[in-house]
C-alpha atoms as a PDB file:
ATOM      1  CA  UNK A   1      21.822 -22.264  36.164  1.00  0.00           C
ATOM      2  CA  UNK A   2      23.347 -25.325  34.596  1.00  0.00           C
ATOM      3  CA  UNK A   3      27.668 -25.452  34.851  1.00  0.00           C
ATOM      4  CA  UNK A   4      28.421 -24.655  31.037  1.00  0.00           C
ATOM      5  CA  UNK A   5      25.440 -22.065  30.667  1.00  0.00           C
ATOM      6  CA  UNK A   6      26.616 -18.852  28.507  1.00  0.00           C
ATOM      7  CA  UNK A   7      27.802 -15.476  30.111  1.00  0.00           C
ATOM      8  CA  UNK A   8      26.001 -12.977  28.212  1.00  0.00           C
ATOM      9  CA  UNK A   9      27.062  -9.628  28.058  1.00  0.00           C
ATOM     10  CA  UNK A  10      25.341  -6.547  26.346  1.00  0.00           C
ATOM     11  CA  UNK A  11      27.160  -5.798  23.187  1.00  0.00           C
ATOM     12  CA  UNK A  12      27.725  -2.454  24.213  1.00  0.00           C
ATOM     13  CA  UNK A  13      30.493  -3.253  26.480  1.00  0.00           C
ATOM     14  CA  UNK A  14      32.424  -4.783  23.600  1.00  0.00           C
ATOM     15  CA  UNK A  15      33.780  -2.729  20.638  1.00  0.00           C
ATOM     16  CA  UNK A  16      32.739  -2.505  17.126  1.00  0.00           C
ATOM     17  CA  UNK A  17      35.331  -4.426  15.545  1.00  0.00           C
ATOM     18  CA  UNK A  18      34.859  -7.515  18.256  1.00  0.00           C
ATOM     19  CA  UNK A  19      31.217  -7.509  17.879  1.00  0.00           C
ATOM     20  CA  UNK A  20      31.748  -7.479  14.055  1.00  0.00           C
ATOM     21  CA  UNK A  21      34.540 -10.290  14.735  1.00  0.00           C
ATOM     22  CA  UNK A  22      31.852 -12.325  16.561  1.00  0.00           C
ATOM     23  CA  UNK A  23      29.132 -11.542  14.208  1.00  0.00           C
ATOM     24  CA  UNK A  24      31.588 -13.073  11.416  1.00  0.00           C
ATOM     25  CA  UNK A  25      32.506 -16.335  13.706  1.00  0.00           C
ATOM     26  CA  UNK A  26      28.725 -17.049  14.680  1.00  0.00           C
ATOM     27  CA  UNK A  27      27.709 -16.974  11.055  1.00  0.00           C
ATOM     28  CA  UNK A  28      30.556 -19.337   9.533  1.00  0.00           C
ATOM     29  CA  UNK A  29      28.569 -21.903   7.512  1.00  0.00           C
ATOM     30  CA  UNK A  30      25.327 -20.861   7.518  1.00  0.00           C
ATOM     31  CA  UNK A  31      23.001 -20.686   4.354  1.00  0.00           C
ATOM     32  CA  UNK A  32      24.043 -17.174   3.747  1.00  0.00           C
ATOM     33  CA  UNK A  33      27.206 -16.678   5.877  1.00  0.00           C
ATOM     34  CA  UNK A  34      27.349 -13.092   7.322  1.00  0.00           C
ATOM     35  CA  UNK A  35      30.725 -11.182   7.293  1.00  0.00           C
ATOM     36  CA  UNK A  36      31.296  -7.551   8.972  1.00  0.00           C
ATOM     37  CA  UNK A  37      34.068  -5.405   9.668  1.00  0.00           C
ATOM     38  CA  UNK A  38      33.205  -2.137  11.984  1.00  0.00           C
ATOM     39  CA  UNK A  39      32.490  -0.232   8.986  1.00  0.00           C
ATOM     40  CA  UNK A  40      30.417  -2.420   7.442  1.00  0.00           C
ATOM     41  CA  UNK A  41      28.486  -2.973  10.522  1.00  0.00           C
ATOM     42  CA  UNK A  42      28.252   0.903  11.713  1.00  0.00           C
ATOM     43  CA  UNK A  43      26.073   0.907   8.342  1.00  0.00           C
ATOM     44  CA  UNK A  44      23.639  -1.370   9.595  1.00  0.00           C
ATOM     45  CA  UNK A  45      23.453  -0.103  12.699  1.00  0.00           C
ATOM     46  CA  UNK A  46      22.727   3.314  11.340  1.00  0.00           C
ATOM     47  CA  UNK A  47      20.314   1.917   8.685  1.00  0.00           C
ATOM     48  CA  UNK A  48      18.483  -0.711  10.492  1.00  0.00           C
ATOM     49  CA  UNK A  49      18.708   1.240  14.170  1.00  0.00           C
ATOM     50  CA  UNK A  50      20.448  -1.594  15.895  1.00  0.00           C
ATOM     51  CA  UNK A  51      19.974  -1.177  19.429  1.00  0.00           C
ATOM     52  CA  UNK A  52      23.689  -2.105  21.133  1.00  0.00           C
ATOM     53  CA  UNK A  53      22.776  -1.314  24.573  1.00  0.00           C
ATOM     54  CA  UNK A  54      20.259  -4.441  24.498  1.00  0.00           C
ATOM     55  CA  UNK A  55      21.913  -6.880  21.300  1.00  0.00           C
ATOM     56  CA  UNK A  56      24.215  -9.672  23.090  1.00  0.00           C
ATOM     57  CA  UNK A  57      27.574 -11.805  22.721  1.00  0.00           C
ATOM     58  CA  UNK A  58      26.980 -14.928  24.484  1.00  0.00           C
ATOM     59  CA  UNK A  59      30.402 -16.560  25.990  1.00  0.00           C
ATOM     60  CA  UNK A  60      31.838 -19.695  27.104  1.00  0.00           C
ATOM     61  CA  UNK A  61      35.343 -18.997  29.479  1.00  0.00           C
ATOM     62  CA  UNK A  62      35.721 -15.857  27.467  1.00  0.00           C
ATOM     63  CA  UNK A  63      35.293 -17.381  24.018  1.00  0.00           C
ATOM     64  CA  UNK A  64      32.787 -16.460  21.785  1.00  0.00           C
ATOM     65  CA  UNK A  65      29.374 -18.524  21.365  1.00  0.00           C
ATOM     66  CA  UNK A  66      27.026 -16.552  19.279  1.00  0.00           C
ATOM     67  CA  UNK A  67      25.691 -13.449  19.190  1.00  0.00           C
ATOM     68  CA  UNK A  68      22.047 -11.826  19.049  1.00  0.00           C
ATOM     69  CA  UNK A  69      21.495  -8.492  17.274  1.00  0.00           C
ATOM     70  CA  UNK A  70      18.256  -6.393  18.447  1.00  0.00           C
ATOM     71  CA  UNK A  71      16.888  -3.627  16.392  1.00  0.00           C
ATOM     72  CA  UNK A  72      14.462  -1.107  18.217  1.00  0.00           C
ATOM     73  CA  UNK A  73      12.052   1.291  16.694  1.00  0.00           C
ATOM     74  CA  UNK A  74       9.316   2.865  18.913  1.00  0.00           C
ATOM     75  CA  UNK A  75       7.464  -0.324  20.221  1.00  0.00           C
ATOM     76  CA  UNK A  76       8.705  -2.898  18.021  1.00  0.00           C
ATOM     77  CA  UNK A  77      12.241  -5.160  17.786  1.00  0.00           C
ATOM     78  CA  UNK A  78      13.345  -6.818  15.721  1.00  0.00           C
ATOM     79  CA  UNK A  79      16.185  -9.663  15.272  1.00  0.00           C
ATOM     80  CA  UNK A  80      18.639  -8.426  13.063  1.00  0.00           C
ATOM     81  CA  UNK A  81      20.983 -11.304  13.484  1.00  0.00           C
ATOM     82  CA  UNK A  82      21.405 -14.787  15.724  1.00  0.00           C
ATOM     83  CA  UNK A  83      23.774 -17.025  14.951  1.00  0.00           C
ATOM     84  CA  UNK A  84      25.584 -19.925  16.820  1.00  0.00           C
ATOM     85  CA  UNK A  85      29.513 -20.806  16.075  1.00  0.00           C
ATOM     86  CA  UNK A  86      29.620 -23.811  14.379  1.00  0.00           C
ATOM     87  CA  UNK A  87      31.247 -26.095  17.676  1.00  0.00           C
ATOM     88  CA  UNK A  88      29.185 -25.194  19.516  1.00  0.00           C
ATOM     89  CA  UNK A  89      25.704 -25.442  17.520  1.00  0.00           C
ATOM     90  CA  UNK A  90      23.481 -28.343  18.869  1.00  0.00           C
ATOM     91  CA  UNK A  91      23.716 -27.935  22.151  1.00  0.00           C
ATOM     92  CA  UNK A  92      20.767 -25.282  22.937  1.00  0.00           C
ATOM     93  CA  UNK A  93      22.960 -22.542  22.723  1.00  0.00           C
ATOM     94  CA  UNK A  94      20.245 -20.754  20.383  1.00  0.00           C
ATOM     95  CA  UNK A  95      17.993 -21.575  22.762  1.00  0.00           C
ATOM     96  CA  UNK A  96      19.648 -19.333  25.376  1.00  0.00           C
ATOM     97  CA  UNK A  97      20.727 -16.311  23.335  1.00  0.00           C
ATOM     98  CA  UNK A  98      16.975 -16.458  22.167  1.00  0.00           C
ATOM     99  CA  UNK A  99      15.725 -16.486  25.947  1.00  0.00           C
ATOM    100  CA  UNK A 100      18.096 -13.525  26.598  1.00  0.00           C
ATOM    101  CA  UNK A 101      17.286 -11.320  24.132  1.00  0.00           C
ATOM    102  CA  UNK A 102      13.671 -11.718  24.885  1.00  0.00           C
ATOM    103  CA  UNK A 103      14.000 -10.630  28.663  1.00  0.00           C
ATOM    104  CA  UNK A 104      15.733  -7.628  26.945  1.00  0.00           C
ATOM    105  CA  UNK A 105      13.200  -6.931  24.487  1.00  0.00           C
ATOM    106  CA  UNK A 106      10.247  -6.978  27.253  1.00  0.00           C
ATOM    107  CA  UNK A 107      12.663  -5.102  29.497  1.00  0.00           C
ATOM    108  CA  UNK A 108      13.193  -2.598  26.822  1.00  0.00           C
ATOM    109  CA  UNK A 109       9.496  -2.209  26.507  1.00  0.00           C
ATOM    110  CA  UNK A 110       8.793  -3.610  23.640  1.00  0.00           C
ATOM    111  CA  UNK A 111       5.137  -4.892  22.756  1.00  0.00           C
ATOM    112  CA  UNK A 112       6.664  -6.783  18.949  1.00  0.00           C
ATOM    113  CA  UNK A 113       9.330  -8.604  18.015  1.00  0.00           C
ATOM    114  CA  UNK A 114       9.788  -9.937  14.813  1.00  0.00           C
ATOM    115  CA  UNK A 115      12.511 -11.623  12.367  1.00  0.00           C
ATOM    116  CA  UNK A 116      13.009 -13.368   8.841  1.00  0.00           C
ATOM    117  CA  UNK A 117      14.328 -16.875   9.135  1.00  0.00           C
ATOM    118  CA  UNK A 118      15.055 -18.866   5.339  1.00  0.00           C
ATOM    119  CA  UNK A 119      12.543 -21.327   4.452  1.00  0.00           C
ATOM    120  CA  UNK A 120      15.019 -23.915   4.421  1.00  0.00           C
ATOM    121  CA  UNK A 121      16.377 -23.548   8.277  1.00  0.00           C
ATOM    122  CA  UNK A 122      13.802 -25.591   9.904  1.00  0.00           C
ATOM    123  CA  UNK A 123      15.990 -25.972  13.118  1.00  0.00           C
ATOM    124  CA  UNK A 124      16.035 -21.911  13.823  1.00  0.00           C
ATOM    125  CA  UNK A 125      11.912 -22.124  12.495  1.00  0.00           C
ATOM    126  CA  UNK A 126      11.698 -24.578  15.542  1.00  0.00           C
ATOM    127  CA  UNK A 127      13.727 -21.964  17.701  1.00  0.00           C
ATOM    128  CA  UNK A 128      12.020 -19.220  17.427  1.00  0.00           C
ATOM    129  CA  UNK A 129       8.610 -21.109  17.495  1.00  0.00           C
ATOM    130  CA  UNK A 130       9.871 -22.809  20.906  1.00  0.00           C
ATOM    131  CA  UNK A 131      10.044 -18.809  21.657  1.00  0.00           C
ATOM    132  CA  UNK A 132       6.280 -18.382  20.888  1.00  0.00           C
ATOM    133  CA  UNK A 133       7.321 -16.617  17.170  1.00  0.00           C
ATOM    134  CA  UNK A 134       4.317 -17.689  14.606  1.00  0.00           C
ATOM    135  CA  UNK A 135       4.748 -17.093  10.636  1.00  0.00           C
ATOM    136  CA  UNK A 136       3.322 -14.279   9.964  1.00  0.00           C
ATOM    137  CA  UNK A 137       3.930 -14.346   5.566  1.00  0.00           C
ATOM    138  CA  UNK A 138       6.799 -15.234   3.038  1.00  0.00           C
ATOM    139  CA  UNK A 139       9.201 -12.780   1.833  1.00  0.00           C
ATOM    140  CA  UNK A 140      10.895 -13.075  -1.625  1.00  0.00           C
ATOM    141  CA  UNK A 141      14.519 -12.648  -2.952  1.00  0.00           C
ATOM    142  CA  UNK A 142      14.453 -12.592  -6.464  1.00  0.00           C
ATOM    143  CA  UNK A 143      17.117 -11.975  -9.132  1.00  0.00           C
ATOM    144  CA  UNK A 144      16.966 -10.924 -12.842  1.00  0.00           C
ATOM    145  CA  UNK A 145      20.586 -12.443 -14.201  1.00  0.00           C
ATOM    146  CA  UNK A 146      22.417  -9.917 -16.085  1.00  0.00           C
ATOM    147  CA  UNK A 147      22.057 -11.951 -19.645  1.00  0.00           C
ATOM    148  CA  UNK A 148      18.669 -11.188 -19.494  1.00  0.00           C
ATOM    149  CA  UNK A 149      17.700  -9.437 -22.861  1.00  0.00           C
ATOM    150  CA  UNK A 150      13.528  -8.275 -22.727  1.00  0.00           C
ATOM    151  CA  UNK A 151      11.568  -8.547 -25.541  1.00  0.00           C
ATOM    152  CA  UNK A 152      12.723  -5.968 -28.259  1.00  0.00           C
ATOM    153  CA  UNK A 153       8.894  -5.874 -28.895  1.00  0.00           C
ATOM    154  CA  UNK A 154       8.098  -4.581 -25.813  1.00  0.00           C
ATOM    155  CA  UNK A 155       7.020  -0.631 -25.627  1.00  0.00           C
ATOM    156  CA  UNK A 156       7.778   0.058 -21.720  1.00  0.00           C
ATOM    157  CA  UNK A 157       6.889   3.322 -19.780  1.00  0.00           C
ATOM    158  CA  UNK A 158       9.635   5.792 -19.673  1.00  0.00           C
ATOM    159  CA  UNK A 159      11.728   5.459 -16.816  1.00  0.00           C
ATOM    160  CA  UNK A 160      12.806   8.853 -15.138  1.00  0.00           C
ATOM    161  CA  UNK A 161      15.039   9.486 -12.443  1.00  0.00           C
ATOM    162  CA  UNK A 162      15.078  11.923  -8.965  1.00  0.00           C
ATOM    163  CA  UNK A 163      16.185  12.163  -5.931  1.00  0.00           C
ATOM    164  CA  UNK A 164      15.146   9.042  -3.583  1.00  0.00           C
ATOM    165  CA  UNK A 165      13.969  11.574  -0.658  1.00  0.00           C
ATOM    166  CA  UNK A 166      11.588  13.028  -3.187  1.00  0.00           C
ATOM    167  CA  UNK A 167      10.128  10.222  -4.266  1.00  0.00           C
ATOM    168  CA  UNK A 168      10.211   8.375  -0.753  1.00  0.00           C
ATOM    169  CA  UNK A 169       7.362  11.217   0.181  1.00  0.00           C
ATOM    170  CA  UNK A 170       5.008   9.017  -1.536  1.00  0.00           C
ATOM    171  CA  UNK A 171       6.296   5.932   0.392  1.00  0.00           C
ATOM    172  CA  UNK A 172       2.716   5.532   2.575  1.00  0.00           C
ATOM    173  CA  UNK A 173       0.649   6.216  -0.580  1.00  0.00           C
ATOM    174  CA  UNK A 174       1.925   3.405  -2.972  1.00  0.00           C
ATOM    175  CA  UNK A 175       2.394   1.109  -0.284  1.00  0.00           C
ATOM    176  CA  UNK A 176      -0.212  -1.547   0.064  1.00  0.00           C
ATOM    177  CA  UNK A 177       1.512  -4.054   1.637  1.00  0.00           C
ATOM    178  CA  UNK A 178       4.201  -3.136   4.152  1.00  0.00           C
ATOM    179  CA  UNK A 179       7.723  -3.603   3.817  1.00  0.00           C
ATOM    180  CA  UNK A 180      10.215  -6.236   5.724  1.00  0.00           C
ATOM    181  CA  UNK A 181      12.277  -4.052   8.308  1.00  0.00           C
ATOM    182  CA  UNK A 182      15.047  -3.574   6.111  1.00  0.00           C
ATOM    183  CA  UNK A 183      12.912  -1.561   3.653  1.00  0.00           C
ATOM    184  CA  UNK A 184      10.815   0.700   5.901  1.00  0.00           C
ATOM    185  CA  UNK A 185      10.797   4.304   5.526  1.00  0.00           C
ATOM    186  CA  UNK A 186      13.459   5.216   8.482  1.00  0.00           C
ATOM    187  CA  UNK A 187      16.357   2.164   6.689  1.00  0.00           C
ATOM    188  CA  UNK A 188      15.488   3.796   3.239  1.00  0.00           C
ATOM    189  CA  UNK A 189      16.377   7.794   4.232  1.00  0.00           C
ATOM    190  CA  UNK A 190      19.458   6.639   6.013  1.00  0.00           C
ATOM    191  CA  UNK A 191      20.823   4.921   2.158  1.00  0.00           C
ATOM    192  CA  UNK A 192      22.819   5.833  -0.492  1.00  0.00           C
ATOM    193  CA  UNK A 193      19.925   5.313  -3.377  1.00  0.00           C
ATOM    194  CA  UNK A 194      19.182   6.087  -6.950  1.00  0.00           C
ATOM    195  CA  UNK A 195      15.418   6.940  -7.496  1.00  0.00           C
ATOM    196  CA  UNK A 196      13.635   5.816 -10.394  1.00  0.00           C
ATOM    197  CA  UNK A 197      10.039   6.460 -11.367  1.00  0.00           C
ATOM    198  CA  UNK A 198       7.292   6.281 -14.126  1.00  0.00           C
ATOM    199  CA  UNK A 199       4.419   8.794 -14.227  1.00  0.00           C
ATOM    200  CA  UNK A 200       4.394  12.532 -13.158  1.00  0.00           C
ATOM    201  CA  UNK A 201       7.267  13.617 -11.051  1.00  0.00           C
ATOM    202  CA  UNK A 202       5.189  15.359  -8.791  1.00  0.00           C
ATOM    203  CA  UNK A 203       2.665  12.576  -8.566  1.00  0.00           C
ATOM    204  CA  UNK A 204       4.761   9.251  -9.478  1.00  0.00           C
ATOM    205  CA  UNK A 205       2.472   6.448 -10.574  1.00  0.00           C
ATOM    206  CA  UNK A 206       5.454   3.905  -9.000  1.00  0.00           C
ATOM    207  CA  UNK A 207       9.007   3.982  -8.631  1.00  0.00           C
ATOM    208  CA  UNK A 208      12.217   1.918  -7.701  1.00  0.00           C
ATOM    209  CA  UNK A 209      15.241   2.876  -5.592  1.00  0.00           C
ATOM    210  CA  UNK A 210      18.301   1.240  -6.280  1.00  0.00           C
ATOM    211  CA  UNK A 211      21.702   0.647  -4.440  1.00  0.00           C
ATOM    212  CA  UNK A 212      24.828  -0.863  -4.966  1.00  0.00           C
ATOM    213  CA  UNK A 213      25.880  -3.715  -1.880  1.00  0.00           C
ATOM    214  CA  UNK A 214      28.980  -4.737  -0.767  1.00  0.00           C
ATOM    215  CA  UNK A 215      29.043  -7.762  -3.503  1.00  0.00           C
ATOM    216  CA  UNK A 216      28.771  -5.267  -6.512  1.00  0.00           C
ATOM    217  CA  UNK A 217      25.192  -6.486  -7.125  1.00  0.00           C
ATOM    218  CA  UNK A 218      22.850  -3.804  -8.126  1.00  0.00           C
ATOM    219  CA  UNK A 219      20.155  -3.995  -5.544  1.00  0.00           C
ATOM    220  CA  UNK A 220      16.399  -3.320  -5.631  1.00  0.00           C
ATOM    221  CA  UNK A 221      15.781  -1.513  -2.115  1.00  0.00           C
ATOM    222  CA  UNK A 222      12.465  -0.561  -2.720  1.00  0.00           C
ATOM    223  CA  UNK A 223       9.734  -0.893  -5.222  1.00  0.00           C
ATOM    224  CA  UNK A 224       6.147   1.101  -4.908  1.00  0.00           C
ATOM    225  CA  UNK A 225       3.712   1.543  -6.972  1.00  0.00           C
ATOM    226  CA  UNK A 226      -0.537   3.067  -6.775  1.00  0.00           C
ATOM    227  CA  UNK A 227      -1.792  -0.691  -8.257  1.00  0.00           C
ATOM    228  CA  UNK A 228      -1.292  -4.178 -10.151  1.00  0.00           C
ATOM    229  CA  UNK A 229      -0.839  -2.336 -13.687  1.00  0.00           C
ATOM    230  CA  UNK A 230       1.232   0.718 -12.419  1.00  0.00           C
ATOM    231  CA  UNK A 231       3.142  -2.288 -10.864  1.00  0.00           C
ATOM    232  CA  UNK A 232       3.612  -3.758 -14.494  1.00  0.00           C
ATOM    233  CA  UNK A 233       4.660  -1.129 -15.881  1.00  0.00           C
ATOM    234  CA  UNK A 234       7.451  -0.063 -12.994  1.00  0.00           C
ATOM    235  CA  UNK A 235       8.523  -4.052 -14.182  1.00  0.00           C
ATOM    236  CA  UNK A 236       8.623  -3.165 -17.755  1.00  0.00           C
ATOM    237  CA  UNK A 237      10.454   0.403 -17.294  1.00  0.00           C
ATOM    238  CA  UNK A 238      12.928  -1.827 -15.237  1.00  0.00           C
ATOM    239  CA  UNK A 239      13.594  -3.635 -18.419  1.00  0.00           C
ATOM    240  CA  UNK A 240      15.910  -0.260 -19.348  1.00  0.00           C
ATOM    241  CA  UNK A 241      18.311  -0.523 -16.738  1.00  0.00           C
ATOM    242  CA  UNK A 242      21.229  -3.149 -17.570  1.00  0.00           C
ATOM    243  CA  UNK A 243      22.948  -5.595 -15.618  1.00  0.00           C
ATOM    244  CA  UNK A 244      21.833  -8.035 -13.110  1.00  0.00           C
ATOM    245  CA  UNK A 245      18.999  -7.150 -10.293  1.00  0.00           C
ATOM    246  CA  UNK A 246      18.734  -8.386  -6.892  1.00  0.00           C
ATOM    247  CA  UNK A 247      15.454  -7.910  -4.749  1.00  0.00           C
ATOM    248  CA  UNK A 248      15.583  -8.912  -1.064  1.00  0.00           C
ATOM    249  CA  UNK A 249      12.459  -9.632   1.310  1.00  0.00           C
ATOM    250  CA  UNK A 250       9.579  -8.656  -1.201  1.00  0.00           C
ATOM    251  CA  UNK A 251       6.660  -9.643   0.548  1.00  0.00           C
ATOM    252  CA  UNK A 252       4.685 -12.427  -1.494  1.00  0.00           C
ATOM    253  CA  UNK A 253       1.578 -10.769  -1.509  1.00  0.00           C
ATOM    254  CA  UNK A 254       3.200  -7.719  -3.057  1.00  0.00           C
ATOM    255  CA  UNK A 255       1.729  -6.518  -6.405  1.00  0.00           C
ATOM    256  CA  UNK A 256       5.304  -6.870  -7.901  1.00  0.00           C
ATOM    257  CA  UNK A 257       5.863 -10.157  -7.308  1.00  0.00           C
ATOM    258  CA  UNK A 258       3.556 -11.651 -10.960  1.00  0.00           C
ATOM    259  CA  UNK A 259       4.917  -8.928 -12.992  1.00  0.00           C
ATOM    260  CA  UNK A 260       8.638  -9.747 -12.239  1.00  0.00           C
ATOM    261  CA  UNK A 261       8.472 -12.832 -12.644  1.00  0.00           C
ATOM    262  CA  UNK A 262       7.053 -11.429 -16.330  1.00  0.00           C
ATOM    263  CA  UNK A 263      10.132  -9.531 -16.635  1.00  0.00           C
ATOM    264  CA  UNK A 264      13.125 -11.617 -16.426  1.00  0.00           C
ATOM    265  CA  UNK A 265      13.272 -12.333 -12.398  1.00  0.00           C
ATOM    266  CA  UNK A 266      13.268 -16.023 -10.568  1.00  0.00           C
ATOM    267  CA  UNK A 267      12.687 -16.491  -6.979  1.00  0.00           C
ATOM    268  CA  UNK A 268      15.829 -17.608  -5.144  1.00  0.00           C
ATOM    269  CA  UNK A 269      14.893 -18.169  -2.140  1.00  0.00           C
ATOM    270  CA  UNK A 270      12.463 -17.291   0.510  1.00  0.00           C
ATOM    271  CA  UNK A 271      12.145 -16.251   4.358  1.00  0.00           C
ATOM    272  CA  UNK A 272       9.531 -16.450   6.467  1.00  0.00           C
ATOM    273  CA  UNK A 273       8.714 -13.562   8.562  1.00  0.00           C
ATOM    274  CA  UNK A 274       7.546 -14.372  11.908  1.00  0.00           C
ATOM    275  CA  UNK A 275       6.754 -12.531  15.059  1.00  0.00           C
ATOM    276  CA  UNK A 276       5.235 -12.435  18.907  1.00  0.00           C
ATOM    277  CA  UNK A 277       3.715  -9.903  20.961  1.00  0.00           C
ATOM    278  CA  UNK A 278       5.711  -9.046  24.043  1.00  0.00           C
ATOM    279  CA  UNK A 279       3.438  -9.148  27.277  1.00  0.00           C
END
């Protein structure tokens, strides 16, 4: 093991707060810096399933390097954060954290890992595909500004409202395409969410849940809907609810993604989702 390799310790023998702390270093500068407090990252944790026991703080001579967040459920992980502090990126300190978390991944059992990396990062695309990680599709964030006015023309479907457990019982039926991690079934019972739907309540034709995030930003956590046209019109009823709209990790083959654009929304950015199966 080279002189100035990492100690790399499980984050579960740190507390909250200093994994939060070191969550909030490793990030500084990046794309879309990350920023956590315990409280903020308890919620992810509980939403996203954050395995502790087997997500890592990487350390030179007791100071902190990066850190790598692994999310378990059943046989698949997944990467919910890795991040190098900014003196000490270059030196294949990614390289390492990566390496560690996949002996801990394997030794957890997993057969999957998987993680969303922004189109524009090529350095962590090379990373992860130095890890054996291959592109597996492009995920969407898309934003309707809050000037947006539709077309007073426009007749949309009405939009109704229930509870988000009642309408996440139709989650596997108007789900063609599956959602990023963030927005599977287990992340979306665990939120605070406002359901919205168009069609029968007992047989929605689509819906929308929406939540508020930590920025104020009303946020699209999940969008469903039977086909293309019920798809359109879940857009149009969308057209009702005021203010700006932010849509994370929509997967680009998602029925959704022609009819927003329709209705107001521009793509922002993009990830790419990749992933490797775990011998």
């Amino acid at each position: 093991m080279p002189d100035d390799a990492l100690t790399i310790v499980s984050a579960a023998t740190v507390s909250l707060e200093a994994y939060a702390a070191a969550f909030t270093s490793a990030f500084r500068g990046y794309h879309h810096p990350v920023s956590h407090n315990a409280a903020t990252l308890a919620l992810r944790v509980r939403l996203e399933q954050y395995d502790l026991e087997n997500s890592l703080l990487g350390l030179d001579r007791g100071d902190v390097v990066g850190v790598a967040a692994l999310a378990v459920r059943g046989p698949r992980g997944w990467v919910a954060g890795l991040a190098v502090v900014p003196e000490q990126r270059g030196r294949g300190r990614g390289r390492e954290l990566m390496s560690a978390l996949l002996g801990r991944a394997r030794g957890a059992g997993l057969r999957r890992l998987s993680l969303e990396v922004l189109t524009p990062n090529s350095a962590a695309r090379r990373l992860y595909e130095g890890a054996g990680m291959r592109v597996t599709r492009d995920l969407l964030v898309m934003e309707r500004p809050a000037a947006w006015a539709p077309d007073a023309g426009r007749r949309p479907a009405a939009l109704r409202e229930a509870p988000a457990g009642e309408l996440l019982s139709h989650f596997a039926r108007l789900h063609a395409e599956p959602p990023a991690w963030q927005r599977e079934l287990s992340s979306l019972l665990a939120a605070d969410l406002r359901g919205l739907y168009v069609g029968g309540r007992k047989r929605p034709r689509a819906y929308a849940l929406t939540g508020r995030g930590r920025d104020g930003s009303t946020y699209v956590s999940d969008l469903a809907a039977a086909d293309a046209a019920q798809a359109e019109a879940m857009c149009a009823a969308l057209d009702g609810v005021p203010g700006a709209l932010r849509i994370v990790n929509e997967p680009e083959l998602s029925p959704f993604v022609a009819p927003l654009l329709g209705h107001g929304f521009t793509e922002v950015v993009r990830q790419h989702e990749m992933s490797v199966e775990l011998p």
